[in-house]
Protein backbone atom coordinates (compact mmCIF):
# COMPACT_ATOMS: atom_id res chain seq x y z
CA UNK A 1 76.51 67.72 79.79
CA UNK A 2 77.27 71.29 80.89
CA UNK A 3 78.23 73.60 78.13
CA UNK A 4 82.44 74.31 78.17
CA UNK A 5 83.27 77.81 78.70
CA UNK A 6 85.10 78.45 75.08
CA UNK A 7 88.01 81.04 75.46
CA UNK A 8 87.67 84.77 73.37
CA UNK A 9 89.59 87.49 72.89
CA UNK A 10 89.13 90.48 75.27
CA UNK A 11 86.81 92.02 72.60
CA UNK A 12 84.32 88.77 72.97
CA UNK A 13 85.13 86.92 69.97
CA UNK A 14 85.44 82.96 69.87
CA UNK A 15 88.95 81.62 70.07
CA UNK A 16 89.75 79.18 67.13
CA UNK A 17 93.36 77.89 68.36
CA UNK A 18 95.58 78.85 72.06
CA UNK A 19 98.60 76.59 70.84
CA UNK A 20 99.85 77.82 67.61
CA UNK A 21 100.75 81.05 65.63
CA UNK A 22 99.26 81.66 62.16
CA UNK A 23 101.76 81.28 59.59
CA UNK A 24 102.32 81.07 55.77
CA UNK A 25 102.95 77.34 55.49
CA UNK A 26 104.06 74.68 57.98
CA UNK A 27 107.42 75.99 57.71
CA UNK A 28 106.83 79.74 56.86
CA UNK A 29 106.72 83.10 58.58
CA UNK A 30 104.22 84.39 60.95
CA UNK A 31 101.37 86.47 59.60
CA UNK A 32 100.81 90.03 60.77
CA UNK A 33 96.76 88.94 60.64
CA UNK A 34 97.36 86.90 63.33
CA UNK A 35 96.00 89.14 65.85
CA UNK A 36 95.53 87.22 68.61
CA UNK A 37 98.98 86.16 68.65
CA UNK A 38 99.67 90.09 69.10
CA UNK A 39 97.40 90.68 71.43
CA UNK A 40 99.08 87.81 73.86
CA UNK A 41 102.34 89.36 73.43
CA UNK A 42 101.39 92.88 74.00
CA UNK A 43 99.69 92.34 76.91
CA UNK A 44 102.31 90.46 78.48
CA UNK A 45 104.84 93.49 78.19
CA UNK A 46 102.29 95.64 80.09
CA UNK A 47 101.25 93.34 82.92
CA UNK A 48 103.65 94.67 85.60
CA UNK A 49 102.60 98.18 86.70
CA UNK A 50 105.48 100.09 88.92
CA UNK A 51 105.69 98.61 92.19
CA UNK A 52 105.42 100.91 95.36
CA UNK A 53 108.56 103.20 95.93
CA UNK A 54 108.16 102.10 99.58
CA UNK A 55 106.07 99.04 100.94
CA UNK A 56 106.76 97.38 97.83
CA UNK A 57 106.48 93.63 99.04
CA UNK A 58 103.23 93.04 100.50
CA UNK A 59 100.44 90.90 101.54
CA UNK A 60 96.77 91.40 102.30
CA UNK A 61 93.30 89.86 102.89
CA UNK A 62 89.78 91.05 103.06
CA UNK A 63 87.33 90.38 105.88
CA UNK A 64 84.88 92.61 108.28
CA UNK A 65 84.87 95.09 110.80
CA UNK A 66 82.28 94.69 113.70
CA UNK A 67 81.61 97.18 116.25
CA UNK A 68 82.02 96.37 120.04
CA UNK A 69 81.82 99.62 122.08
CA UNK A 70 79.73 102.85 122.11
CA UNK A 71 82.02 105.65 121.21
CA UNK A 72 79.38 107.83 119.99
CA UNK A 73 80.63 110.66 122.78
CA UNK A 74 83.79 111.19 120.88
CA UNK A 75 82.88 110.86 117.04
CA UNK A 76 79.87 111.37 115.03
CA UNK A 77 81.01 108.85 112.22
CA UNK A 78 78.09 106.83 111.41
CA UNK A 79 80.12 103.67 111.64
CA UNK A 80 80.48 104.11 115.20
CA UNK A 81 76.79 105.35 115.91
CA UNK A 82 75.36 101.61 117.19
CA UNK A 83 76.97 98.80 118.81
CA UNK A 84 76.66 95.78 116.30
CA UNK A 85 77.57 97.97 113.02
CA UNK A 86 79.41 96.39 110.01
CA UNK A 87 81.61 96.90 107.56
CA UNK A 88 83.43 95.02 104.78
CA UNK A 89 87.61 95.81 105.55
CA UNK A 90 90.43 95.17 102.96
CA UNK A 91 94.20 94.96 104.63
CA UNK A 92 97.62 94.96 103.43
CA UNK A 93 100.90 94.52 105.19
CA UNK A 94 104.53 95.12 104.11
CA UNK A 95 107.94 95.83 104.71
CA UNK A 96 109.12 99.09 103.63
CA UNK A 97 112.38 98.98 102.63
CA UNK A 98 112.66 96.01 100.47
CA UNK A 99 111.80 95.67 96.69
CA UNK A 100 108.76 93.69 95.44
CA UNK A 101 111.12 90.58 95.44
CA UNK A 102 112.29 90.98 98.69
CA UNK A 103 112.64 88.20 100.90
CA UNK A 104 109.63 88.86 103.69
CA UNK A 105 111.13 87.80 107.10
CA UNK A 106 113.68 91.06 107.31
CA UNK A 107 114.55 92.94 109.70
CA UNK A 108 112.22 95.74 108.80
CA UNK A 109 109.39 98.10 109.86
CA UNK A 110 106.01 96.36 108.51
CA UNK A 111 103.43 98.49 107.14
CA UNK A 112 99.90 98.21 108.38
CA UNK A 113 97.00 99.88 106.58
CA UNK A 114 93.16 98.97 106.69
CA UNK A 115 90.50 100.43 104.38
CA UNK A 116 86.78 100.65 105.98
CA UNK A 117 84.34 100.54 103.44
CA UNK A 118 81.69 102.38 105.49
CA UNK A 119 78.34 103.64 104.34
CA UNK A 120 79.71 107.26 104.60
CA UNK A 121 82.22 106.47 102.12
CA UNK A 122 86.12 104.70 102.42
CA UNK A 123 87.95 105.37 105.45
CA UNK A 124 92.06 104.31 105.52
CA UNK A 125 93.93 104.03 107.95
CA UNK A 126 97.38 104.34 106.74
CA UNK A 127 99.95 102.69 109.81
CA UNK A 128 102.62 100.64 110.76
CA UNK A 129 103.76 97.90 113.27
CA UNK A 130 105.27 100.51 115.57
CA UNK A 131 103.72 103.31 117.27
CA UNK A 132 105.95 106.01 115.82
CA UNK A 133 108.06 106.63 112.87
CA UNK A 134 111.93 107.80 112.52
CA UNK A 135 111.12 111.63 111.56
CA UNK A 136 108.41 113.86 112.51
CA UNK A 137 108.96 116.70 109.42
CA UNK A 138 107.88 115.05 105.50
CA UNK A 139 110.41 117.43 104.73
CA UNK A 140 113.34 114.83 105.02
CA UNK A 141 111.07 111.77 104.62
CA UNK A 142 112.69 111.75 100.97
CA UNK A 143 116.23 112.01 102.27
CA UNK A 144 115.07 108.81 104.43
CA UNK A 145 113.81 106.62 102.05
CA UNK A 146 116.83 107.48 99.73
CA UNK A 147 119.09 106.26 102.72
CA UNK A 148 116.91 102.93 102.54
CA UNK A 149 116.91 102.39 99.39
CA UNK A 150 119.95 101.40 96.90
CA UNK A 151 123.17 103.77 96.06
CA UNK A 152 123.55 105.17 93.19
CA UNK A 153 126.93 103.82 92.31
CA UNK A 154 126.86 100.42 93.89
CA UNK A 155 123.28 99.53 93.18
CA UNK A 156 123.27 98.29 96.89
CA UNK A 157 121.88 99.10 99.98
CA UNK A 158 123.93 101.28 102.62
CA UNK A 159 124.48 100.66 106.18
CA UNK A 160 126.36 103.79 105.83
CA UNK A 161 123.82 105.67 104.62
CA UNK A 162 121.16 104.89 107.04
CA UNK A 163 123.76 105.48 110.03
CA UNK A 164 124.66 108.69 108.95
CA UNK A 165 121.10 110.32 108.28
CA UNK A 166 120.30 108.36 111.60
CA UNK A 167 122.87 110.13 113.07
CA UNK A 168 121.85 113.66 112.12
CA UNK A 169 118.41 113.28 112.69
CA UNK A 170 118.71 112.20 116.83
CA UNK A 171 115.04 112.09 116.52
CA UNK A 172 115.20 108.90 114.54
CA UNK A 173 116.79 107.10 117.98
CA UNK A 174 113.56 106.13 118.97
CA UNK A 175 112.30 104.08 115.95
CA UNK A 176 115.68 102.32 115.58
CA UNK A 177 115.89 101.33 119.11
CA UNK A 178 112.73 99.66 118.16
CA UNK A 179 113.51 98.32 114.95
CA UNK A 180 116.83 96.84 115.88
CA UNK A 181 115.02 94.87 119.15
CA UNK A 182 113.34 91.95 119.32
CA UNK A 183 110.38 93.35 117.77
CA UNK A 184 112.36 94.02 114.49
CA UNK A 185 111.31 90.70 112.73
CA UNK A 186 107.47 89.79 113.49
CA UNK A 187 107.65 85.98 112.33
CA UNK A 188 104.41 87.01 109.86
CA UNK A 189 101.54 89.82 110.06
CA UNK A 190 99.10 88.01 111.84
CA UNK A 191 101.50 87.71 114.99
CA UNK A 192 102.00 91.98 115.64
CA UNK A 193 100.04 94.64 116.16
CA UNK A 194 99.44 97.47 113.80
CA UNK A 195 99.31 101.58 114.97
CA UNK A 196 97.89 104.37 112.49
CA UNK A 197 100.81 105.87 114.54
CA UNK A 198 99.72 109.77 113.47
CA UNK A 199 97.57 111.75 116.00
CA UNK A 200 93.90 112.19 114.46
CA UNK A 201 91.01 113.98 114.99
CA UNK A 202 87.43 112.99 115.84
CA UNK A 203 84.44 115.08 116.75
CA UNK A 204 81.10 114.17 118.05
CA UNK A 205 77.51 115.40 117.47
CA UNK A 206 78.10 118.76 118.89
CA UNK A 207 81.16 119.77 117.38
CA UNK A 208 83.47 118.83 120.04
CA UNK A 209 87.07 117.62 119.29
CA UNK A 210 89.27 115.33 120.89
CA UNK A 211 92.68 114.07 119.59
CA UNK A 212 93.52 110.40 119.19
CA UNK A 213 95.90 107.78 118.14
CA UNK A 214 94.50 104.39 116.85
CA UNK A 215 96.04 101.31 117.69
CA UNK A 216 95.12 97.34 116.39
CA UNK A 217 96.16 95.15 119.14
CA UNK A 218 96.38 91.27 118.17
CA UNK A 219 94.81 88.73 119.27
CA UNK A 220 97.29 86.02 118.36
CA UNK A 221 100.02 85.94 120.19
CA UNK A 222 102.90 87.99 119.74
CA UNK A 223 106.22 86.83 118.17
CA UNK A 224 109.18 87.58 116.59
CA UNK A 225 112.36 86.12 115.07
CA UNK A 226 115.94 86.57 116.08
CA UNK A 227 118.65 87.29 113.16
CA UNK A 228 120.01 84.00 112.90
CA UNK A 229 116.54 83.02 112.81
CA UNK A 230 115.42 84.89 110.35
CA UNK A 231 118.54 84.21 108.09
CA UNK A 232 117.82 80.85 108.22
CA UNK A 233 114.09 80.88 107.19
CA UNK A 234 115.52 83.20 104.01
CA UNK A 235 117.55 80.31 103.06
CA UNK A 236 114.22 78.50 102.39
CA UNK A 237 111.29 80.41 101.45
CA UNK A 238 111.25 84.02 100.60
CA UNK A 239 107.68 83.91 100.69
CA UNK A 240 106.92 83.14 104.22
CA UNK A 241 104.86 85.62 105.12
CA UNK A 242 102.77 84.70 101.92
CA UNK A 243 102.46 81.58 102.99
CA UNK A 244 101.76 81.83 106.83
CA UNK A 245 98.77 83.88 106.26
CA UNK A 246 97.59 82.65 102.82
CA UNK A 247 97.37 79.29 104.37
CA UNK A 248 96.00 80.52 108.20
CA UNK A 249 92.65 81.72 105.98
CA UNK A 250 92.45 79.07 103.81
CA UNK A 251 92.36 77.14 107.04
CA UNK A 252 89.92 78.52 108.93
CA UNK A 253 92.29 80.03 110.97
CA UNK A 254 91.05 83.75 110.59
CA UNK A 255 93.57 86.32 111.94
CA UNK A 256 92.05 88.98 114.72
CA UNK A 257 92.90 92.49 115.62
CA UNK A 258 90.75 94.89 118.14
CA UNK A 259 90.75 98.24 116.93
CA UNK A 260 91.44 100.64 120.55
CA UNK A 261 91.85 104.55 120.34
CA UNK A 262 93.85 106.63 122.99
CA UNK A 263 91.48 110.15 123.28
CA UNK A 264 93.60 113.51 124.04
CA UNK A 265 91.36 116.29 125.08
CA UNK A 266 91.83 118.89 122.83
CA UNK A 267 92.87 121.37 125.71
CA UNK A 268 95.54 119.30 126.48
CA UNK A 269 97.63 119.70 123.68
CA UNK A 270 98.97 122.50 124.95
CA UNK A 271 100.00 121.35 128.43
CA UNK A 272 102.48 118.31 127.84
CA UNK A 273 105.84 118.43 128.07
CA UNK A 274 106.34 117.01 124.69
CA UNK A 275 104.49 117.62 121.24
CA UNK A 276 101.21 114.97 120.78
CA UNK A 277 101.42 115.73 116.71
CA UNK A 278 105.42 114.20 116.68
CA UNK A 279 105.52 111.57 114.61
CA UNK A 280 108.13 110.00 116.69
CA UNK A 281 106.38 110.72 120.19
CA UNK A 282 104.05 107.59 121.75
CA UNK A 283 101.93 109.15 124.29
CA UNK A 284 101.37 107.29 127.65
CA UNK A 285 98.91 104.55 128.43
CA UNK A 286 98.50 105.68 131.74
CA UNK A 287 97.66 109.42 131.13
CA UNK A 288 95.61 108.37 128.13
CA UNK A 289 94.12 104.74 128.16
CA UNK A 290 93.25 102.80 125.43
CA UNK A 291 89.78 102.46 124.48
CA UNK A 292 88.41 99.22 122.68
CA UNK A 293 85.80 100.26 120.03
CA UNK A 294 85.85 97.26 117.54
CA UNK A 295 87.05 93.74 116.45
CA UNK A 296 88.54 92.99 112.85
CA UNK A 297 88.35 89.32 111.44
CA UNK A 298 90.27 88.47 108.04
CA UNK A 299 88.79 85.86 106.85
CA UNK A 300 88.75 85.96 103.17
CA UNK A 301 91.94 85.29 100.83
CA UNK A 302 91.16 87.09 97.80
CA UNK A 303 90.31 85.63 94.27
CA UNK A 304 93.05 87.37 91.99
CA UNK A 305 96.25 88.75 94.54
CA UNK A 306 96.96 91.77 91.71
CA UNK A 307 93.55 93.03 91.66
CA UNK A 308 92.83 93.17 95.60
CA UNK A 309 96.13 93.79 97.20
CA UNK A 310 98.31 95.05 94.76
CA UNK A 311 95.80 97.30 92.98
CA UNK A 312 94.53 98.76 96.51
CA UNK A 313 95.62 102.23 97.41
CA UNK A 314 95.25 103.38 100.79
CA UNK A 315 95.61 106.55 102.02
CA UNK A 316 95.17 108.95 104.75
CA UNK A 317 92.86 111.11 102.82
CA UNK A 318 90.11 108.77 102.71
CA UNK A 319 88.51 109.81 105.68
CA UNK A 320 84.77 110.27 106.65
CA UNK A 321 82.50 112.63 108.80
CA UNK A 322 83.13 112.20 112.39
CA UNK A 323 87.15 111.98 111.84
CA UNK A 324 89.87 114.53 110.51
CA UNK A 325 93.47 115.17 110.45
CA UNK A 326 95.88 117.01 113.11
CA UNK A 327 98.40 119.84 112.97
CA UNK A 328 100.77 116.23 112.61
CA UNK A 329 103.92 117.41 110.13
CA UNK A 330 104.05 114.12 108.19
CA UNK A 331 100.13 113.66 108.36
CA UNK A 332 99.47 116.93 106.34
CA UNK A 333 102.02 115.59 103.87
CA UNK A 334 101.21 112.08 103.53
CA UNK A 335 97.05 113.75 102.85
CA UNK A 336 98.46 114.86 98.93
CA UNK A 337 101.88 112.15 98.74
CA UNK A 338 99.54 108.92 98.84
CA UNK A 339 96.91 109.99 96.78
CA UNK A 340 99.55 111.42 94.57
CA UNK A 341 101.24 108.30 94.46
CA UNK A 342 98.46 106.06 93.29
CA UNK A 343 97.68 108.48 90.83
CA UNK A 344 101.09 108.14 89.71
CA UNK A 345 101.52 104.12 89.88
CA UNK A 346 97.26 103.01 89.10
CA UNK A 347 95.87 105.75 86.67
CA UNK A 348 93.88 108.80 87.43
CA UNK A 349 90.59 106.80 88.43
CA UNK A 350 92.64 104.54 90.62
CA UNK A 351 89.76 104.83 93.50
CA UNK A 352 87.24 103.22 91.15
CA UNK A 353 89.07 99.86 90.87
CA UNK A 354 87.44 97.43 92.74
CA UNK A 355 89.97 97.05 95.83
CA UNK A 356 89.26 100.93 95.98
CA UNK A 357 85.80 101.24 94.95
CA UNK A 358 83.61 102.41 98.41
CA UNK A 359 80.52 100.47 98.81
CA UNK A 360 78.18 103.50 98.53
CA UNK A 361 77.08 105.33 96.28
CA UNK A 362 79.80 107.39 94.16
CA UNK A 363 79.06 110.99 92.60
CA UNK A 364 81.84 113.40 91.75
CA UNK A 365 82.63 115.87 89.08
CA UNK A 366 85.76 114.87 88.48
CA UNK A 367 85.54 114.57 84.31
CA UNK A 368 86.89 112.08 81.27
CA UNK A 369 90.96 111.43 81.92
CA UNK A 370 92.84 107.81 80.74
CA UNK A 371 90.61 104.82 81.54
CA UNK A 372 87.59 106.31 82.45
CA UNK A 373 85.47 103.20 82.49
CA UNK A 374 82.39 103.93 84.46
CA UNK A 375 79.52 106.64 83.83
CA UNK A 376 79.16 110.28 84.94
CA UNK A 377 77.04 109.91 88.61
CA UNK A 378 76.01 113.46 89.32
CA UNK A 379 72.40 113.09 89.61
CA UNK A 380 71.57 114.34 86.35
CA UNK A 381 72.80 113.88 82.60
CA UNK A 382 73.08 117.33 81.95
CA UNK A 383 75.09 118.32 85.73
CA UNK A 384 79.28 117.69 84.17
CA UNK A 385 79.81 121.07 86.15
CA UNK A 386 78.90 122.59 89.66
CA UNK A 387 76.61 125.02 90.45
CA UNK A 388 74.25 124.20 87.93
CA UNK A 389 70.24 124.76 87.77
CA UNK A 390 69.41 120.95 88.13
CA UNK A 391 68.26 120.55 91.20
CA UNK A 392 68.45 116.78 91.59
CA UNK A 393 72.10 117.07 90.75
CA UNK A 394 75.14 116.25 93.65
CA UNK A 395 75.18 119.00 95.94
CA UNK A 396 77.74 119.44 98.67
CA UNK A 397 76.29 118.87 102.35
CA UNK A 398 76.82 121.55 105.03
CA UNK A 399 75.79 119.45 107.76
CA UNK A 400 78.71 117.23 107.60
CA UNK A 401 80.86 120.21 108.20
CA UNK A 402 84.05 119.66 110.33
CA UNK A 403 84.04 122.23 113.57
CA UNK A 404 87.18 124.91 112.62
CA UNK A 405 90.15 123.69 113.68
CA UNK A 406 91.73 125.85 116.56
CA UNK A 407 95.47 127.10 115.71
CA UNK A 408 97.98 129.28 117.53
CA UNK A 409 101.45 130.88 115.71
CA UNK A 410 102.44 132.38 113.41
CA UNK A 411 103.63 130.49 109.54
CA UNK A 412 107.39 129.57 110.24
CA UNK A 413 109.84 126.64 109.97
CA UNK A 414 109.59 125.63 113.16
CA UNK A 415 112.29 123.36 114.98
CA UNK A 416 112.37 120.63 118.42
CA UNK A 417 111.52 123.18 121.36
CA UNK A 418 113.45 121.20 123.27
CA UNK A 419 116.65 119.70 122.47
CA UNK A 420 116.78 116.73 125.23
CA UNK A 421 113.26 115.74 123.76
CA UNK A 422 114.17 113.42 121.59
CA UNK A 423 115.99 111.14 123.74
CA UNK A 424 113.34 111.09 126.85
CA UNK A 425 111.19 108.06 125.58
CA UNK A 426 113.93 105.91 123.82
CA UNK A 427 115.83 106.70 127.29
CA UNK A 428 112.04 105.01 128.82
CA UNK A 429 111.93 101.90 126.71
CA UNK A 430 116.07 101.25 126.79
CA UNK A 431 115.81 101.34 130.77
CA UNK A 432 112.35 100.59 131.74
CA UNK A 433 110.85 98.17 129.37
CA UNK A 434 113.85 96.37 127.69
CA UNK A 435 114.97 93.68 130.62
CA UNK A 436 119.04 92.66 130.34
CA UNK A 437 118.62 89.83 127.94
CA UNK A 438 116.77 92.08 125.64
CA UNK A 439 119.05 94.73 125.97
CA UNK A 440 121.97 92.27 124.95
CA UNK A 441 120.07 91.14 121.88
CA UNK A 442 119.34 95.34 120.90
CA UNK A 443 122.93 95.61 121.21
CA UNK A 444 124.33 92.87 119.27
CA UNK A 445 121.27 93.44 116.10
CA UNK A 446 122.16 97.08 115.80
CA UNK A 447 126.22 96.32 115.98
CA UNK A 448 125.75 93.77 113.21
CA UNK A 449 123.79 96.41 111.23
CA UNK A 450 126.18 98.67 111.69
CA UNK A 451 129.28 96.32 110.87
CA UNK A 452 130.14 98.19 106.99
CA UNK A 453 130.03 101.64 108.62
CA UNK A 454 132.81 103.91 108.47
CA UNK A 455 134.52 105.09 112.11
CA UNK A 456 133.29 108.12 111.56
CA UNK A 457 129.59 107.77 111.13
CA UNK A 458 130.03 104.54 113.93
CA UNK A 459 131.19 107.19 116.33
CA UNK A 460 128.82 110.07 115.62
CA UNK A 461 125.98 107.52 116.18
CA UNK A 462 126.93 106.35 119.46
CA UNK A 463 127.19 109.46 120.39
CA UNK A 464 123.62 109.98 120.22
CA UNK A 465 122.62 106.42 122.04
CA UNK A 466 124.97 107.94 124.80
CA UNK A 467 123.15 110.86 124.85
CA UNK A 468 119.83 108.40 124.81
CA UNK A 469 121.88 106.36 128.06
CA UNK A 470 125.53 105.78 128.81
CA UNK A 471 124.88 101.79 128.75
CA UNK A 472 122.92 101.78 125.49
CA UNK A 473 126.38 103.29 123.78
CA UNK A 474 128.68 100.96 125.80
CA UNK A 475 127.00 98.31 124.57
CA UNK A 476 126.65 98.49 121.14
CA UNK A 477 130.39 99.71 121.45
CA UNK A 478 131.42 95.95 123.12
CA UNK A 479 129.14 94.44 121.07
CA UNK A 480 130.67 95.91 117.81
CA UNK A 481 134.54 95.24 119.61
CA UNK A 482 132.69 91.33 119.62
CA UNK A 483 131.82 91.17 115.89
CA UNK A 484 129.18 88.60 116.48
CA UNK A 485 125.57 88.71 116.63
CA UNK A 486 123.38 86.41 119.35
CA UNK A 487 120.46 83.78 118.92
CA UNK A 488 117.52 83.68 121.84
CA UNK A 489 114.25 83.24 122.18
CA UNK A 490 111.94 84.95 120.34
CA UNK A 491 110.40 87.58 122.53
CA UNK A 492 106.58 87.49 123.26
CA UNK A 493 106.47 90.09 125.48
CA UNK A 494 103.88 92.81 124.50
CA UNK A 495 104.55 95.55 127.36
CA UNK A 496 103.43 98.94 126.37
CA UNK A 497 106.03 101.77 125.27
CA UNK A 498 105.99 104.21 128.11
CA UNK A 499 106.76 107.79 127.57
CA UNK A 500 108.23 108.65 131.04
């Protein structure tokens, strides 16, 4: 007979009894000496950590990343050096808005966000489910997420709110013309596609640049759920997202996504008629093709959820030779905030947990700090500081240099060059892409959105769909005059934004 696995405390030691405290008689107090007792309750008032201030309800997977194309003329990261290379991936997906108990099929951007352990080190891509985002400046990205979040008086969330700072910021047009379509409510992660949505930086061998935008097109099919749809699933399960994928994996039914990159000369920058580094700008498919480089399969479900997906912490800064950042507003921000944040919400060794943990080897000088739980890697016992005379210590490499980034103007608050520049692709998608069905459904989600607001913020946002078309503020105007949302078929349409 196998030998049973006997239960200990978390300092080793043999468990006598898990049923019953330790007390002075059958009928007297608890003892203080019953430690173990203690240590059960203590632990239980420290087992929630603070959830995410945004993406707060999430799910995730782990599986691997396989390379399909040569894009070796672009970047020099080693990951992309041979058709055929591998890497382990870890994903998570969210909503943003909604609190860790939030019900998952909302009406709601979804976060996106892969980490590549890579043999160079962890590289994140830190996205979305849309290409863009509703400002370009990090500046007012607090004001935003106040206006999503819950008011200070009421405790509830604001429609009023998010109409006003809508309002004022035009820019954010675009985004909500997405978010209140059809593509507002994916029915679960597995059936969207994901978008680092930021404009990047690679380089190749030679130190030349190019721009681009990565995008993770799905290889399920694409769908989405109306409101009424929606509403009724939340009358069931608040977990269906959970579910849907927990239970695709477990399955067999592994989940797909080819990673493609759009590559922007880095001459032509200057030339467009919009800015490529706007958060809230998609840049054309015809001008700038995508590119497939690679296939992702999810096809594990992790052991312990908290460990894997909530513990991971993804961010922008994790990035490896061979790809860098952009003169992007929000990117340059989001480089400190995410970091910043898991620092905050994990602990200041957050990347040595084991959903964070690269797969190569580790050596830093970063020194002691709360829960410092693995050794000091620098190469050599004596090397806690840098320069030092040990020559088999970490030294920094030269070779992995990034070329100098080329940058025109002077250090200023800048503002929108052009005023009408905002409302040029939302004007695109409204007219070209949307057909009249979908156009009716845009209408009637945003209206019933918009059904608290005061008259005054109502008006001041329609004037800024008018200013995005005539028709678009007609008719959310009829549709608000209706009071009444609509029902339809979930679109599966998956027609690229264009930007003209």
């Amino acid at each position: 007979m196998a030998d049973k696995t006997t239960l200990t405390t978390s300092a080793g030691a043999p468990v006598p009894s898990n049923n019953t405290s330790e007390t002075a008689g059958a009928r007297g107090p608890v003892l203080l000496q019953d430690y173990q007792l203690l240590e059960k309750l203590a632990h239980q008032n420290r087992e929630r950590i603070p959830e995410r201030t945004v993406h707060a309800k999430g799910w995730g997977a782990q599986g691997k990343f396989t390379v399909t194309h040569d894009i070796s003329e672009y970047t020099c990261a080693d990951l992309f050096s041979k058709v055929g290379n591998t890497c382990e991936i870890l994903s998570r997906w969210s909503t943003v808005a909604g609190e860790l108990g939030a019900a998952d099929a909302e009406r709601d951007v979804r976060g996106f966000s892969i980490k590549f352990y890579t043999d160079q080190g962890n590289w994140d891509v830190v996205g979305n489910n849309t290409p863009i985002f509703f400002v370009r400046d990090a500046y007012k990205f607090p004001d935003f997420i106040h206006t999503q979040k819950r008011h200070p008086k009421t405790n509830l969330r604001s429609p009023e709110a998010m109409f006003d700072f809508w309002a004022a910021q035009p820019e954010c047009v675009h985004q909500v013309t997405i978010l209140m379509s059809d593509r507002g409510i994916p029915v679960n992660p597995m059936h969207m596609h994901g978008y680092g949505s930021h404009t990047y930086s690679m380089w190749n061998a030679k130190g030349e640049r190019v721009w681009v935008k990565f995008h993770f097109r799905c290889q399920q099919d694409i769908k989405n759920y109306t409101n009424d749809q929606a509403e009724e699933l939340i009358g069931k399960s608040r977990e269906t997202y959970q579910e849907d994928l927990y239970s695709a994996i477990e399955n067999g039914d592994f989940p797909k996504w080819e990673l493609n990159i759009q590559v922007m000369p880095e001459a032509d920058a200057e030339g467009l008629d919009f800015n490529p580094f706007d958060l809230t700008k998609v840049w054309s498919h015809k001008d700038y093709p995508l590119i497939p480089v690679g296939m992702l399969e999810f096809n594990k479900n992790p052991e312990n959820y908290f460990q894997m997906i909530e513990n991971a912490a993804f961010s922008p800064s994790n990035k490896v030779p061979g790809i860098g950042f952009s003169p992007d507003k929000m990117l340059q921000a989001r480089v400190f905030s995410y970091a910043d944040a898991h620092r905050y919400r994990l602990g200041t060794h957050y990347e040595a947990l084991p959903a964070n943990a690269p797969k190569c080897p580790v050596h830093h000088y970063h020194k002691d700090g709360g829960m410092r739980f693995f050794p000091q890697e620098t190469g050599h016992p004596d090397a806690y500081y840098e320069p030092n005379q040990y020559g088999d210590s970490a030294k920094a490499d030269p070779s992995v240099a990034e070329p100098p980034l080329k940058i025109n103007g002077d250090a200023d608050r800048y503002v929108q060059e052009n005023a009408d520049a905002d409302y040029v692709q939302p004007r695109a998608l409204y007219t070209q892409v949307f057909g009249d069905a979908e156009r009716d459904r845009l209408h009637h989600n945003m209206a019933a959105a918009m059904g608290p607001c005061s008259s005054s913020v109502t008006e001041r946002w329609l004037a800024v769909l008018h200013r995005v078309h005539p028709d678009y503020a007609a008719g959310v105007r009829a549709a608000l005059a209706e009071g009444s949302d609509v029902n339809a078929v979930p679109v599966t349409d998956d027609t690229p934004v264009p930007t003209k």
